[in-house]
Protein backbone atom coordinates (compact mmCIF):
# COMPACT_ATOMS: atom_id res chain seq x y z
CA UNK A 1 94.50 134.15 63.32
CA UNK A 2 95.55 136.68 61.08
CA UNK A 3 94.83 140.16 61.04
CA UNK A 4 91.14 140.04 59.51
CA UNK A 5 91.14 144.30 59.09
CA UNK A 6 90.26 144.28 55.59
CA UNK A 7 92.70 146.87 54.49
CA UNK A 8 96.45 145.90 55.23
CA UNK A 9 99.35 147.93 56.67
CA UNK A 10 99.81 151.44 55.13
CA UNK A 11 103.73 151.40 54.55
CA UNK A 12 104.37 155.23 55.33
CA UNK A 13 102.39 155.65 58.36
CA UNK A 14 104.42 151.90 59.41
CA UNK A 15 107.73 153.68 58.78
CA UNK A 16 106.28 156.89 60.25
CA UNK A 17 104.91 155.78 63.41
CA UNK A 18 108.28 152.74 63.74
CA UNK A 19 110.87 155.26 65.86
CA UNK A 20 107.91 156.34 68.44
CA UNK A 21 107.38 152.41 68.70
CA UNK A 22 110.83 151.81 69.10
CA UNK A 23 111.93 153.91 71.73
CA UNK A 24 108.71 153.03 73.70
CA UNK A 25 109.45 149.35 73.12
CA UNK A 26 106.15 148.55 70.98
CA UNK A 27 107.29 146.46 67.98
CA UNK A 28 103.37 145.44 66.76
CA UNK A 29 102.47 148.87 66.69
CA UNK A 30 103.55 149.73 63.35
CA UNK A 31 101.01 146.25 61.96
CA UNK A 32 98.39 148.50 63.35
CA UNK A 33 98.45 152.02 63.14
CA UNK A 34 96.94 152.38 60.42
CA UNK A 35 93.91 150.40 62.02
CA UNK A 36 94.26 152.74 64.81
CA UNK A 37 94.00 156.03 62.74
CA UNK A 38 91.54 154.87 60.34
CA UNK A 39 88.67 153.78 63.26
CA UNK A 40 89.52 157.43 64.92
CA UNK A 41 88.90 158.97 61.36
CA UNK A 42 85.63 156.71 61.74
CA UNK A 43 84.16 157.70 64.27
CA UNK A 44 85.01 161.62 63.75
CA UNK A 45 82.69 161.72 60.73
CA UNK A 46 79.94 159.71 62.53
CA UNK A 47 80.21 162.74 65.12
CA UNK A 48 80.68 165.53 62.74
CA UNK A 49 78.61 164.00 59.87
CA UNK A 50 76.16 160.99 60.38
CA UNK A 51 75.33 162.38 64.02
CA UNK A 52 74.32 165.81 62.70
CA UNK A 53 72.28 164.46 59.55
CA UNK A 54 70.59 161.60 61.18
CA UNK A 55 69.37 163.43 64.09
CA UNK A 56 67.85 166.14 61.93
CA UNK A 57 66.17 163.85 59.56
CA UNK A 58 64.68 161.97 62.73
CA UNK A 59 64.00 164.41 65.12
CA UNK A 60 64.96 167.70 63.78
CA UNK A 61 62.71 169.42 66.27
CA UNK A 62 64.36 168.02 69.28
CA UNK A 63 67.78 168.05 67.77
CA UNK A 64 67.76 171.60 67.09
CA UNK A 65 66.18 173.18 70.03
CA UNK A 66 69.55 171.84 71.89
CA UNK A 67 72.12 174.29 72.84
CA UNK A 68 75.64 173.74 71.22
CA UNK A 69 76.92 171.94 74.21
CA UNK A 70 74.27 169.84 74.66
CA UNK A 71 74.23 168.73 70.47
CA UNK A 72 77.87 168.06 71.00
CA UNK A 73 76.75 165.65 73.94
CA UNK A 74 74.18 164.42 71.90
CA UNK A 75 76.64 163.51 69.04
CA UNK A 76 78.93 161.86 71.29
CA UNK A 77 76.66 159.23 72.67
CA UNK A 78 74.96 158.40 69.10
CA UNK A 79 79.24 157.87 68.21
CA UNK A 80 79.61 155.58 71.85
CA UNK A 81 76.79 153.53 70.59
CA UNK A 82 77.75 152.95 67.29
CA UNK A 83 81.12 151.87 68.55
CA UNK A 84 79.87 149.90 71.34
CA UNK A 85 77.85 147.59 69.03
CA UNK A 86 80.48 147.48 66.52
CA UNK A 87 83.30 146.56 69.05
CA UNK A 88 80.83 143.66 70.96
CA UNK A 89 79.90 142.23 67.98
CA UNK A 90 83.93 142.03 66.04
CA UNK A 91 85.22 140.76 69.74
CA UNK A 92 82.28 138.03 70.39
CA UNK A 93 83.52 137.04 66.62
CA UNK A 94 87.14 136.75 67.00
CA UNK A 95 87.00 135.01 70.51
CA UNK A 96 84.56 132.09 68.84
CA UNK A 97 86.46 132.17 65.70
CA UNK A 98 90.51 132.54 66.85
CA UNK A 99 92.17 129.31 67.21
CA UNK A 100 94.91 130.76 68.23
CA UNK A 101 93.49 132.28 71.54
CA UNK A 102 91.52 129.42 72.06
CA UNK A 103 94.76 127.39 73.14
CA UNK A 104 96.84 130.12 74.70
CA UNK A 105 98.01 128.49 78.00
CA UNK A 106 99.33 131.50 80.62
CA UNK A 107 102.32 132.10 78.57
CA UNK A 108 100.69 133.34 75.93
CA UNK A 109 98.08 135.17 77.50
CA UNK A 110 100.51 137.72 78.73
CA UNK A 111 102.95 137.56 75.75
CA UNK A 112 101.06 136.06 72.77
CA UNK A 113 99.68 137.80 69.92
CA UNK A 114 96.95 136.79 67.40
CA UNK A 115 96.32 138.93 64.36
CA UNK A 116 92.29 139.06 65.83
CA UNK A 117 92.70 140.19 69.13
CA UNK A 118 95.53 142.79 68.04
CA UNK A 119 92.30 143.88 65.58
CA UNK A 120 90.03 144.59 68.16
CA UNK A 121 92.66 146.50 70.38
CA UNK A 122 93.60 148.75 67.62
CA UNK A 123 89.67 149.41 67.47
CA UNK A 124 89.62 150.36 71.06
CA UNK A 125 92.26 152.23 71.05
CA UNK A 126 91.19 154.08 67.50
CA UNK A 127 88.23 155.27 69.74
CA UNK A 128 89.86 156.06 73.11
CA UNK A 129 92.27 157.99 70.79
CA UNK A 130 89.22 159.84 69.14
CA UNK A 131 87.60 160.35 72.86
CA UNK A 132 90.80 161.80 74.49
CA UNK A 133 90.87 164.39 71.39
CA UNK A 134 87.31 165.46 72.16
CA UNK A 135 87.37 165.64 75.48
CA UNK A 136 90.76 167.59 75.60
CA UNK A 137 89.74 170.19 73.22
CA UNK A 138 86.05 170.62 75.20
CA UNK A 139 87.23 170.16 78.75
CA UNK A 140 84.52 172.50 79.96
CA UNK A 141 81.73 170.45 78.37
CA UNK A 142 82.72 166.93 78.89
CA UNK A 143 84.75 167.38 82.40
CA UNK A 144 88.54 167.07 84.42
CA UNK A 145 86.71 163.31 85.36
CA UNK A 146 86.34 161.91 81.58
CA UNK A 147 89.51 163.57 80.81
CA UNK A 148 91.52 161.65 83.51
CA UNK A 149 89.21 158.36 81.97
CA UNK A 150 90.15 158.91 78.07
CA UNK A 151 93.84 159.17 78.77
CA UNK A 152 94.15 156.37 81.45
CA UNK A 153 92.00 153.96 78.83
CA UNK A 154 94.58 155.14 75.90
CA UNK A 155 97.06 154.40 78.05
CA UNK A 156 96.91 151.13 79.31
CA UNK A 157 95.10 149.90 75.76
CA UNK A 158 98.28 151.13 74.55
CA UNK A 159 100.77 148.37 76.85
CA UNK A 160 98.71 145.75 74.31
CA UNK A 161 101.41 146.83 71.99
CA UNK A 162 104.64 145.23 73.28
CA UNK A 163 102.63 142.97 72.85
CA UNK A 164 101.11 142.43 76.69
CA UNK A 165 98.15 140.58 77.36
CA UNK A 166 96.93 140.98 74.32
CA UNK A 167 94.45 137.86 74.58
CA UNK A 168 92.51 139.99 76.81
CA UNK A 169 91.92 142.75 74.62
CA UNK A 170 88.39 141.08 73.26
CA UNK A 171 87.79 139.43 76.87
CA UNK A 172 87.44 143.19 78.80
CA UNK A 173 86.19 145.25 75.78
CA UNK A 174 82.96 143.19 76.55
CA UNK A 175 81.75 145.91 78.97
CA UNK A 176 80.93 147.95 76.35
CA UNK A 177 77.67 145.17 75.92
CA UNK A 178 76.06 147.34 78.39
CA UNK A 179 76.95 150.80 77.18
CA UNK A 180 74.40 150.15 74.26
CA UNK A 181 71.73 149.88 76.45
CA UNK A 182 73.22 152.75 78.50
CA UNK A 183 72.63 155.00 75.32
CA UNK A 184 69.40 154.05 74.09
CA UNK A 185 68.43 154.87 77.60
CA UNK A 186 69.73 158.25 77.53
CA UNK A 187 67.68 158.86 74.45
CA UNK A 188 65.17 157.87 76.01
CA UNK A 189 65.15 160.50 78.27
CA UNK A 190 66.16 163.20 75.61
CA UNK A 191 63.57 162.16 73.29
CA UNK A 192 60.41 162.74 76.33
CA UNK A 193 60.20 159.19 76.25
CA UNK A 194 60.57 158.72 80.65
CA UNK A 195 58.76 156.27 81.88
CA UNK A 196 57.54 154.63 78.94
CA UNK A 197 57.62 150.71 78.66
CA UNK A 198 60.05 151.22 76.05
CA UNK A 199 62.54 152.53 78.44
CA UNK A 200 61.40 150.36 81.30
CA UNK A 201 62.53 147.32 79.12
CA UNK A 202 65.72 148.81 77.86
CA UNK A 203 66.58 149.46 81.60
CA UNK A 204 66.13 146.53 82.99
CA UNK A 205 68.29 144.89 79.80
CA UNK A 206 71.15 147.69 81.10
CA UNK A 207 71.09 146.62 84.36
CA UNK A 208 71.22 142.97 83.30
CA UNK A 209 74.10 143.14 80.90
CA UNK A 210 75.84 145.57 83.37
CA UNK A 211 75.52 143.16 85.97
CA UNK A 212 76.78 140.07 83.82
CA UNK A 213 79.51 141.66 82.01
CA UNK A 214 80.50 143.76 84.19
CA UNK A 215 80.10 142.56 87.90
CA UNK A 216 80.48 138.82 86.96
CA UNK A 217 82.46 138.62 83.81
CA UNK A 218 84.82 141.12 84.50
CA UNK A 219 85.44 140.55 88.16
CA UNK A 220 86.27 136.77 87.04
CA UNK A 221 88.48 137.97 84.12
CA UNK A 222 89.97 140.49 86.27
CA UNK A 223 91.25 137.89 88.51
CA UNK A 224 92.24 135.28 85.22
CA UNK A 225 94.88 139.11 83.97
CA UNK A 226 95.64 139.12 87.93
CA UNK A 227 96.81 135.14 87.79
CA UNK A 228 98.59 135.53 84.34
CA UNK A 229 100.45 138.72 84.91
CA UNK A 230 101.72 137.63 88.89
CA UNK A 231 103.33 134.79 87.03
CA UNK A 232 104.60 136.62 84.59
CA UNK A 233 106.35 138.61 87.18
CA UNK A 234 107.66 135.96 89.68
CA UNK A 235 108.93 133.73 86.80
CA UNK A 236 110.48 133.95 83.17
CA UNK A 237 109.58 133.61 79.99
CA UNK A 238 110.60 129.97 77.90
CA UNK A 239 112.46 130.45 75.35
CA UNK A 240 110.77 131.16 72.47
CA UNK A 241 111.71 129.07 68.97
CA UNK A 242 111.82 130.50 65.57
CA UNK A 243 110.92 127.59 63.59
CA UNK A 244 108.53 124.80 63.83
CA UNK A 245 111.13 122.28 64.03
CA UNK A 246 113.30 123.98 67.30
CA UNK A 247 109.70 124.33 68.98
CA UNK A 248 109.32 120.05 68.39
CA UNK A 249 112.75 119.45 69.60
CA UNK A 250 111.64 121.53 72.63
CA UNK A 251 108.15 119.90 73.07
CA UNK A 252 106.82 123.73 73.29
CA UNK A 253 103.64 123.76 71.03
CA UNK A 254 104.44 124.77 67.41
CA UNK A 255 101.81 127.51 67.26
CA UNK A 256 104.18 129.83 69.56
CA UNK A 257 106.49 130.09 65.68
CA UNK A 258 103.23 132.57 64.98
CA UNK A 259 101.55 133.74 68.72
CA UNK A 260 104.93 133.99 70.42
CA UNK A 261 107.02 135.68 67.57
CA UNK A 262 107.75 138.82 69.34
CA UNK A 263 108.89 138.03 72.25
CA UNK A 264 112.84 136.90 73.12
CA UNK A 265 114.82 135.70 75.40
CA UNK A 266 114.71 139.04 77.15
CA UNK A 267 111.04 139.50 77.31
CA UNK A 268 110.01 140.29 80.82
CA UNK A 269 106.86 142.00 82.49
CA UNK A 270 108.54 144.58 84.37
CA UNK A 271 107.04 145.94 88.08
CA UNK A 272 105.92 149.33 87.03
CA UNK A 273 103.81 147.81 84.09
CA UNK A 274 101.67 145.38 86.24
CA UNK A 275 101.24 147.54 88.89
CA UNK A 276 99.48 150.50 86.73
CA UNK A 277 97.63 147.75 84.70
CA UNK A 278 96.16 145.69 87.63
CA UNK A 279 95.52 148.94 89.91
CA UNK A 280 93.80 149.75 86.50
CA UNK A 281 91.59 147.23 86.65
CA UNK A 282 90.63 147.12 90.20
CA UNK A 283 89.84 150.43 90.29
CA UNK A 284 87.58 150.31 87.46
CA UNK A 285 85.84 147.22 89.12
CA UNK A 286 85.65 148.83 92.01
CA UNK A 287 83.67 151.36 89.99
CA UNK A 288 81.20 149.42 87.97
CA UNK A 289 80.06 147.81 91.12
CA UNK A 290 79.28 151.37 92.31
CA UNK A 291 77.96 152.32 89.44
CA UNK A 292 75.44 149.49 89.36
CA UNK A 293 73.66 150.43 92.59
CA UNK A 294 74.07 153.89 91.40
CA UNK A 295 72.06 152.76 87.79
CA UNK A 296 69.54 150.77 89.57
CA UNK A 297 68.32 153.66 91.62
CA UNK A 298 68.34 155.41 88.34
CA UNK A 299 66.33 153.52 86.65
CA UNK A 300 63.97 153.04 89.71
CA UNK A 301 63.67 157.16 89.97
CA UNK A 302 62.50 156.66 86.43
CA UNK A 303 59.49 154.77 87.83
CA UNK A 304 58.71 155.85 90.44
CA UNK A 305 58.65 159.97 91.44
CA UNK A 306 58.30 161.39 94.53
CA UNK A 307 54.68 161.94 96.04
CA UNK A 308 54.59 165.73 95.99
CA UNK A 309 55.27 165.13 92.18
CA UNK A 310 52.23 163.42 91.81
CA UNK A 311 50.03 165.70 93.65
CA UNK A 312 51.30 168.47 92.04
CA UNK A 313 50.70 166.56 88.51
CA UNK A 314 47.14 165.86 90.30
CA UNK A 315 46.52 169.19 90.72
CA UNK A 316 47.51 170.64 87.56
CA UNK A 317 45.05 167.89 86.16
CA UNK A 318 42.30 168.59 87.97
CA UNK A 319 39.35 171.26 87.57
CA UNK A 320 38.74 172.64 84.03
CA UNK A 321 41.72 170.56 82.30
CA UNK A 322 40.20 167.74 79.94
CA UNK A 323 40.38 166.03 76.91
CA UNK A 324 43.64 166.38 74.96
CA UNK A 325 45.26 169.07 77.75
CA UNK A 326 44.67 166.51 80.09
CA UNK A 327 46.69 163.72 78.22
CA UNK A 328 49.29 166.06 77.13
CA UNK A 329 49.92 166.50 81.03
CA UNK A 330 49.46 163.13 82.28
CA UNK A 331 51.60 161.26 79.34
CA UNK A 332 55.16 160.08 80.89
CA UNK A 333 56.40 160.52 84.09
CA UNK A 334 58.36 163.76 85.60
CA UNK A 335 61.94 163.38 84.80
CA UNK A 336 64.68 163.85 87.42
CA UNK A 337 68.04 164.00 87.02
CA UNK A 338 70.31 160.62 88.12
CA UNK A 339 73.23 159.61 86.88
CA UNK A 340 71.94 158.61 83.61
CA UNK A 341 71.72 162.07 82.79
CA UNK A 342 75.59 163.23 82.17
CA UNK A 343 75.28 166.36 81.79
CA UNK A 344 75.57 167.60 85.93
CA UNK A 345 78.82 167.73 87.24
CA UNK A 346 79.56 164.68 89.42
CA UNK A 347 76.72 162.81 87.27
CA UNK A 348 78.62 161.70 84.42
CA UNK A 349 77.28 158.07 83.35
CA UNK A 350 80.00 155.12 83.35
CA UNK A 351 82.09 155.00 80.60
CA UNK A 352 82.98 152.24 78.15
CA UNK A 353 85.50 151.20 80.15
C-alpha cells in the first residue's frame, strides 16, 4: 500500500530532517516527517484551541471553576481521546485494507515496509512527540512517571524507522481502543456524573476492551514481535532483489521489489535493538495486566462506597431535609479517588501505550 496521508512529502523538511536520519541509520524517516510534524501541530491546537472553546461552550461552569493545572489536565485527556479514536479507527482501516501486510511472511514483518502502516506510525509518533513536549515543559503537573513513559514510547516508535517491525505499528497501537473509554470515564467523574448508569456502562465497555486488546490481543501479539524479532537475530536476512524479474529468478515473492526495498544485504537486527524493544513490551504487558485489576476495583469503588459513607449521606438526609435539598444530596454516589483519577501522585491512569 502506498502512503494514503493525503498530503505528500514536504521537500525541505525531507532534506532538513535527511542528515539526523542518516547518522541514526533511519532512511524512511525523511517519507514521513512531515506526517510526523503535521499530527504534533494537530493535536497542539486541539489542546490550545478546540479543548479551551469546546469545553466552555459545553460546560463553561465546570470548565472554568478548574484551577490552571487541572484545565491543562483537562485539555490533555479531551486531546488523548481525540487521538485515540482517530488512531483505532486509520489502523483497523489499513490492516483490513493493506495487501501488502496481509502477506508479509516473518521476513517482512521485521524488515518490510508498507506505505499504510509507516502512516499510522508517523501518527503515533506525531503524538508521543506532542506528549513528551508537554510533559517536559510541565513536569510538576503531569509527573517524573509520564515523563519516563512519553520518551520511552518516542523512542522505541522511533526504531519503526529503519524500517523495523513496521507491520506491527497498526497491530499494538490497538490499545489505545480502550483509552477512549478510559476518557469518557474520567469525564465522567469531572462532570458529577459518578455513579450514574452512564458511567456504569462506559466502565464496564473499558474494562472489556482493556481486557481484549490489551490482556489478550497484545499478550498474543507480543509473543508473534517476540517470534519474528528472535529470528531475526539468530539468522540473516535473504537477499533482497531490486527488480521483479531477479525476485522470479530467485522464487522470493515479487512484492518484496516494494515491502523489502530498504533493506540490503547488510540489514541485520542488532542485540541492543531487540533487547530494549522486547523488554519494552514485556514490561508494558506486565503493566496493563496490573492495571486491569487496578481499573476493575476502580470502577467497582464507583459503585459501591464504603458503609460509613452511606450513613453519613443517611444522616445528612434525614430530619428536616426534603423535597429538592433532599435530591440534590442523594443524586450520584460519593466520589473517591482510584486510579482513574490522575491527578494524585502514584495514581496516574494507564497510558496509551
Amino acid at each position: 500500500m502506498h502512503d494514503p496521508f493525503p498530503i505528500p512529502p514536504i521537500p525541505a523538511l525531507s532534506r532538513a530532517v535527511q542528515p539526523f536520519a542518516d547518522y541514526f541509520g533511519l532512511p524512511t524517516l525523511p517519507l514521513h516527517i512531515h506526517e510526523i510534524v503535521l499530527a504534533a501541530c494537530l493535536y497542539q491546537f486541539v489542546f490550545a484551541v478546540v479543548a479551551p472553546n469546546v469545553s466552555n461552550y459545553l460546560v463553561p461552569v465546570k470548565y472554568n471553576a478548574l484551577s490552571k493545572n487541572r484545565r491543562m489536565n483537562w485539555n490533555v485527556h479531551v486531546v488523548s481521546f481525540v487521538q485515540s479514536s482517530m488512531i483505532n479507527v486509520l489502523a483497523l482501516w489499513v490492516m483490513f485494507t493493506d495487501d501488502e501486510r496481509w502477506n508479509m511472511d516473518a521476513q517482512e514483518r521485521v524488515y518490510g515496509y508498507t506505505g499504510g502502516c509507516a502512516m499510522i506510525q508517523a501518527l503515533a509518533t506525531g503524538y508521543f512527540l506532542w506528549d513528551l513536549l508537554i510533559t517536559l515543559s510541565n513536569v510538576p503537573v503531569f509527573g517524573v512517571g509520564m515523563l519516563a513513559h512519553a520518551i520511552s514510547a518516542l523512542l522505541v516508535y522511533s526504531f519503526g524507522y529503519r524500517p523495523f517491525v513496521n507491520y506491527y505499528s497498526s497491530t499494538f497501537i490497538l490499545w489505545e481502543l480502550s483509552t477512549v473509554f478510559l476518557n469518557i470515564h474520567w469525564f465522567f467523574d469531572k462532570l458529577g456524573l459518578t455513579g450514574t448508569k452512564g458511567q456504569l456502562y462506559n466502565g464496564l465497555a473499558l474494562i472489556f476492551t482493556f481486557f481484549c486488546c490489551r490482556l489478550v490481543w497484545g499478550t498474543y501479539q507480543s509473543f508473534q514481535v517476540s517470534k519474528d524479532v528472535y529470528a531475526a537475530v539468530t539468522g540473516k536476512v535473504s537477499y533482497i532483489p531490486t527488480t521483479s524479474k531477479i525476485a522470479q529468478d530467485l522464487s522470493v515473492p515479487t512484492r518484496y521489489e516494494s515491502t523489502m526495498r530498504f533493506v540490503t544485504e547488510d540489514s541485520h537486527v542488532p542485540i541492543w535493538l531487540a533487547v530494549i524493544y522486547l523488554g519494552a513490551n514485556v514490561t508494558l504487558n506486565s503493566l496493563n495486566f496490573y492495571w486491569f485489576f487496578k481499573m476493575i476495583d476502580a470502577v467497582r469503588k464507583r459503585f459501591e462506597p464504603k458503609a460509613e459513607e452511606e450513613s453519613e449521606k443517611t444522616e445528612k438526609t434525614e430530619g428536616a431535609t426534603t423535597g429538592a435539598d433532599a435530591k440534590a444530596q442523594i443524586k450520584g454516589r460519593p466520589r473517591r479517588r482510584t486510579i482513574l483519577d490522575g491527578e494524585e501522585e502514584g495514581e496516574h491512569p494507564p497510558p496509551g501505550i
